[in-house]
Protein backbone atom coordinates (compact mmCIF):
# COMPACT_ATOMS: atom_id res chain seq x y z
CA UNK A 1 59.58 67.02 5.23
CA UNK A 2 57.26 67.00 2.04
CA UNK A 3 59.51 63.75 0.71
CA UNK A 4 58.81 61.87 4.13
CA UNK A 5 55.06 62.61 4.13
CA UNK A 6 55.01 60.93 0.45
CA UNK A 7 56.89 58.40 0.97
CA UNK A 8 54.36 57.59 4.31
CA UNK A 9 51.36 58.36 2.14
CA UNK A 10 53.14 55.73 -0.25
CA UNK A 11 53.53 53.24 2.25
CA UNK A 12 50.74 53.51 3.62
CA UNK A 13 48.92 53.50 0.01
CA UNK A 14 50.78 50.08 -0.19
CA UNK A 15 49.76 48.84 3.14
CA UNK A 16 46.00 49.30 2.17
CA UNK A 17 46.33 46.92 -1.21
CA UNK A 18 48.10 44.74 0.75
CA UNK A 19 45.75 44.53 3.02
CA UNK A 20 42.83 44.19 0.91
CA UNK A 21 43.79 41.59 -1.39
CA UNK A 22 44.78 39.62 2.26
CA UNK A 23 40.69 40.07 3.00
CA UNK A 24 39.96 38.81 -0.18
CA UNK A 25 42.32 35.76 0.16
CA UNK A 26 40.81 35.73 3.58
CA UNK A 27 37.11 35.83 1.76
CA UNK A 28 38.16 32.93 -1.02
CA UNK A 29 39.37 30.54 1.84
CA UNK A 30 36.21 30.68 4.23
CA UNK A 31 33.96 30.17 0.66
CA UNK A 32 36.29 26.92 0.04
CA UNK A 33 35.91 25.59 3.75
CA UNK A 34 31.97 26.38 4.10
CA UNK A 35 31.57 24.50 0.63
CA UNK A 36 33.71 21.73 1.65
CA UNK A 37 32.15 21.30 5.02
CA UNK A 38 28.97 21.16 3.16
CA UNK A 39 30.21 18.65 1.15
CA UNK A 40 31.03 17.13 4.81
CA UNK A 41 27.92 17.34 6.35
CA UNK A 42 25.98 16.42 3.41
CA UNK A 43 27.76 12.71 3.12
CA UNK A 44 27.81 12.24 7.03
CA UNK A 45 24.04 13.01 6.89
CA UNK A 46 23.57 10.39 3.91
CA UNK A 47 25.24 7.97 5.60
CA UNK A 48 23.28 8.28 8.82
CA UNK A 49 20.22 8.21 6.62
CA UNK A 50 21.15 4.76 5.74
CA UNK A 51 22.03 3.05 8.90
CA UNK A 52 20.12 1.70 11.12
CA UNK A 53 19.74 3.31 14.72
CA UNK A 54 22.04 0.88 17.17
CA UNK A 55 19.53 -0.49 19.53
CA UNK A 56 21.26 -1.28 23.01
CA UNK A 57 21.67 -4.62 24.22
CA UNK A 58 19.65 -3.90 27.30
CA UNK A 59 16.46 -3.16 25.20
CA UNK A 60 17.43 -6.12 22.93
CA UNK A 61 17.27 -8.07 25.93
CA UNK A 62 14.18 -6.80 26.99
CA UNK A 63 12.53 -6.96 23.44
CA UNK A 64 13.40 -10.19 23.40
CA UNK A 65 11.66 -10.96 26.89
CA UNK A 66 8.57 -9.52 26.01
CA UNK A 67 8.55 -11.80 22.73
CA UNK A 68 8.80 -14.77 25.04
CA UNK A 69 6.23 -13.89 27.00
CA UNK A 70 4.26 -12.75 24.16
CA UNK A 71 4.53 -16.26 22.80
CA UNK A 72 4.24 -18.48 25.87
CA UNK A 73 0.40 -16.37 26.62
CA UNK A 74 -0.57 -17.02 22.88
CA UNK A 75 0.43 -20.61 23.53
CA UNK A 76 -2.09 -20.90 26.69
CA UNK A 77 -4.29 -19.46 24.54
CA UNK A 78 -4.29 -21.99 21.67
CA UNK A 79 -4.90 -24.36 24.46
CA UNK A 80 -7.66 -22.26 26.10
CA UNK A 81 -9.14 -22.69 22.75
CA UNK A 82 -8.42 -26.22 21.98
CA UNK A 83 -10.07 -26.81 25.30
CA UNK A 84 -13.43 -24.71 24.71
CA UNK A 85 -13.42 -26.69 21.12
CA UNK A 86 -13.53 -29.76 22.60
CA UNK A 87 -16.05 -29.11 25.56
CA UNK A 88 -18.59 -27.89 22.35
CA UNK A 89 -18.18 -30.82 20.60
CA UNK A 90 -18.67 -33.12 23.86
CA UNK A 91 -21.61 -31.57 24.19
CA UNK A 92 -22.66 -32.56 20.76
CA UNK A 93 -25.16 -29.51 20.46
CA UNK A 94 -23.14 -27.98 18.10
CA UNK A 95 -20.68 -29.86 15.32
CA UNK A 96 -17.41 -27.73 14.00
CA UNK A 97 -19.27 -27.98 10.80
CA UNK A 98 -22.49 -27.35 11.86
CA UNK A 99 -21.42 -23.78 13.24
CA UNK A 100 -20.02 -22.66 9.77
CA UNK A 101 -23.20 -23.30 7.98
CA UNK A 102 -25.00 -20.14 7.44
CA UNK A 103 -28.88 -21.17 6.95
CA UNK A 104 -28.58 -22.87 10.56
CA UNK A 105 -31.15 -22.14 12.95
CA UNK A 106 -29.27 -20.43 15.58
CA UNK A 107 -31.08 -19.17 19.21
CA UNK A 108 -31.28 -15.76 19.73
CA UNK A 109 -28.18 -14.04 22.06
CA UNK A 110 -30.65 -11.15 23.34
């Protein structure tokens, strides 16, 4: 009986080294996969750094649409302007050159 219960204790003894150089084997391999899914992460997030967002071609199209419309009321307004311009100088009161000149005479706005 005393020979079984050493060669259990033995076995057992056995088992537990086993066992604990399999958690350390365990412990080495999840070290080695965290680093290399740092080493991942880290290049997916410097790639993503350098890249441009994707803008959708919906809000292209709409960017673009607002740039149109942007341009054609700036154009109306070069012509608003053209047109004030040229109702001042009809008048004659007031030459382009005239209005630039700083020692002019000017009437009071108040």
């Amino acid at each position: 009986m005393c020979s079984v219960l050493l060669e259990m204790q033995t076995r057992l003894q056995d088992f537990s080294s086993f066992s604990t150089g399999l958690l350390a084997d365990l412990e080495m391999s999840e070290q080695h996969q965290n680093k290399a899914l740092d080493r991942i992460l880290f290049t997916l997030q410097s790639k993503q750094k350098g890249q441009q967002p994707e803008i959708a071609t919906r809000d292209k199209d709409q960017m673009v649409s607002r740039m149109h419309h942007l341009k054609e009321e700036m154009e109306i307004l070069v012509r608003e302007l053209q047109c004030n311009n040229s109702v001042i100088e009809s008048l004659g009161t007031v030459s382009p050159a005239a209005a630039l000149e700083p020692n002019l005479a000017r009437p009071s706005t108040l």
